[in-house]
Protein backbone atom coordinates (compact mmCIF):
# COMPACT_ATOMS: atom_id res chain seq x y z
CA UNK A 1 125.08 101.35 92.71
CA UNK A 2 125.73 103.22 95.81
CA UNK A 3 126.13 101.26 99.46
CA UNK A 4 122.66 100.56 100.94
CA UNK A 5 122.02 101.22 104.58
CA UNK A 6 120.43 98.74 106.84
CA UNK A 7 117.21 99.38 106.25
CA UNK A 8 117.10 100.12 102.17
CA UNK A 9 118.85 96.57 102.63
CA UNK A 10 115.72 95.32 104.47
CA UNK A 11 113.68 96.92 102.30
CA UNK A 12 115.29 95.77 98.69
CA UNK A 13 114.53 92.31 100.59
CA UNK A 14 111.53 92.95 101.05
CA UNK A 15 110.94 94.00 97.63
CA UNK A 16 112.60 91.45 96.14
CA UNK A 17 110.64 88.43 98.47
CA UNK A 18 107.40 90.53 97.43
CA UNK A 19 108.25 90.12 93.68
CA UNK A 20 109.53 86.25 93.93
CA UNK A 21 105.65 86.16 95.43
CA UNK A 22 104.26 87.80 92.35
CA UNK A 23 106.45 85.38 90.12
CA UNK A 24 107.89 88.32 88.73
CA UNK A 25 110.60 87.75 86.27
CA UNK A 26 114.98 88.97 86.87
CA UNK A 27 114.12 92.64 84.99
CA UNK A 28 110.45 92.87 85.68
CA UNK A 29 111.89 92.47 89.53
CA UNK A 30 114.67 95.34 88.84
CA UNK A 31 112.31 97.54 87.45
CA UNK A 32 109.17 96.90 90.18
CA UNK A 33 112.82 98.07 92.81
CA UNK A 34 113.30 100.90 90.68
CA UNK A 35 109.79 101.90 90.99
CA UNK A 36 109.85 101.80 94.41
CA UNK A 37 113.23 102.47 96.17
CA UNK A 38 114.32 104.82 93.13
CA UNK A 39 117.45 102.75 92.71
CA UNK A 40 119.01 100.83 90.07
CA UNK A 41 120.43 97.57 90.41
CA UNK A 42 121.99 94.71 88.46
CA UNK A 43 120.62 91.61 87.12
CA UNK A 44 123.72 89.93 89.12
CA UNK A 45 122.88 91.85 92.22
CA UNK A 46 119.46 90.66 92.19
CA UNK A 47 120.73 87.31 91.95
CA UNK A 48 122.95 88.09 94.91
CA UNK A 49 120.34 88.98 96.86
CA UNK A 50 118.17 86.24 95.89
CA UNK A 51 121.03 83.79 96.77
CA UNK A 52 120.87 85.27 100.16
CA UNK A 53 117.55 85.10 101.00
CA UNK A 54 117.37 81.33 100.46
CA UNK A 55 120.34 80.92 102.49
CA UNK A 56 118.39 82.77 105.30
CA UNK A 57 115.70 80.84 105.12
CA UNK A 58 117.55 77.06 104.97
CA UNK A 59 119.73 78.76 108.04
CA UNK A 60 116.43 79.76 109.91
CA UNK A 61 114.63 76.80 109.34
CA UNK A 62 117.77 74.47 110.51
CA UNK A 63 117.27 76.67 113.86
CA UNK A 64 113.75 75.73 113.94
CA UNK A 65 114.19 72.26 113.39
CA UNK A 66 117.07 72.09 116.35
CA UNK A 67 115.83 73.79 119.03
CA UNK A 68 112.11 74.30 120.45
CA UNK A 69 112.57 77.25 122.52
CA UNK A 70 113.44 79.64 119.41
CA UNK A 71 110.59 77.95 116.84
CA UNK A 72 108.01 79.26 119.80
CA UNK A 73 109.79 82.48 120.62
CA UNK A 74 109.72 82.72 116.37
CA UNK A 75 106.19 81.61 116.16
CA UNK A 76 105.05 84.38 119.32
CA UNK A 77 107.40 87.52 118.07
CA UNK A 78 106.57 86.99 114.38
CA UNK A 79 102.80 87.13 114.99
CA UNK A 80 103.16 90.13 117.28
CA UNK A 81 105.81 91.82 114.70
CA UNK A 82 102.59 91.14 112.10
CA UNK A 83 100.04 92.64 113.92
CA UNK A 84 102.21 95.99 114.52
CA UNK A 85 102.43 96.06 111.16
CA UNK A 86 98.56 95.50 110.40
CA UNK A 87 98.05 98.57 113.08
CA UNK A 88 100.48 100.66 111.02
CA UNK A 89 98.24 100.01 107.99
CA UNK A 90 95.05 100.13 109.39
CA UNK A 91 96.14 103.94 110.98
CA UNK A 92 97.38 104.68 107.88
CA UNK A 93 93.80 103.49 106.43
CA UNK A 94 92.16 105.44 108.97
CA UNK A 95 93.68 108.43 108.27
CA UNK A 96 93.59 108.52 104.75
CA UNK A 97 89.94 108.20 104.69
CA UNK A 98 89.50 111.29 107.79
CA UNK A 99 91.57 113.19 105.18
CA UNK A 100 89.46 112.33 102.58
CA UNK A 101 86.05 113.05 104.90
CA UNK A 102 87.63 116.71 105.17
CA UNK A 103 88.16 117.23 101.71
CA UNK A 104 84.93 116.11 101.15
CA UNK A 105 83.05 118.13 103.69
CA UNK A 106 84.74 121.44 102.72
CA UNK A 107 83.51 120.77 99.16
């Protein structure tokens, strides 16, 4: 497997918190990142990776726990990180449906 940028890294977490969610199993988890990021990795990466994200979260949490200011400053730039991303999607809603409403209309 080839070195991952900062982002594909982001977004193999991502992928990988998104199948943990789904209670996918070690390969049906490879193949759902295969599917999406077009890359192939191994059953000892994903348990790399996996390994890391719990050791994240116990790290963040700790933080939380220890000091106030950064649980609120968490708590307000999480919820306003979520609803950028629920923008994104609804624009991206909103204009798949005005393409759709041209596609229709010419028909």
């Amino acid at each position: 497997m080839s070195k991952l940028n900062t982002s594909q890294k982001q977004q193999l977490k991502d992928l990988v918190i998104d199948a943990t969610v789904r209670r996918l199993t070690n390969l049906e988890m490879t193949n759902y990142i295969q599917d999406k990021m077009q890359i192939t990795i191994s059953q000892d990466y994903l348990k790399h990776v996996k390994s890391f994200i719990k050791k994240d979260a116990k790290q963040t949490f700790t933080n939380l726990r220890k000091d106030t200011d950064f649980y609120i400053n968490s708590i307000f730039f999480d919820r306003v990180d979520e609803l950028r991303y629920m923008q994104k999607i609804l624009h991206e809603v909103i204009e798949a449906n005005a393409d759709m409403g041209k596609y229709r209309s010419r028909q």
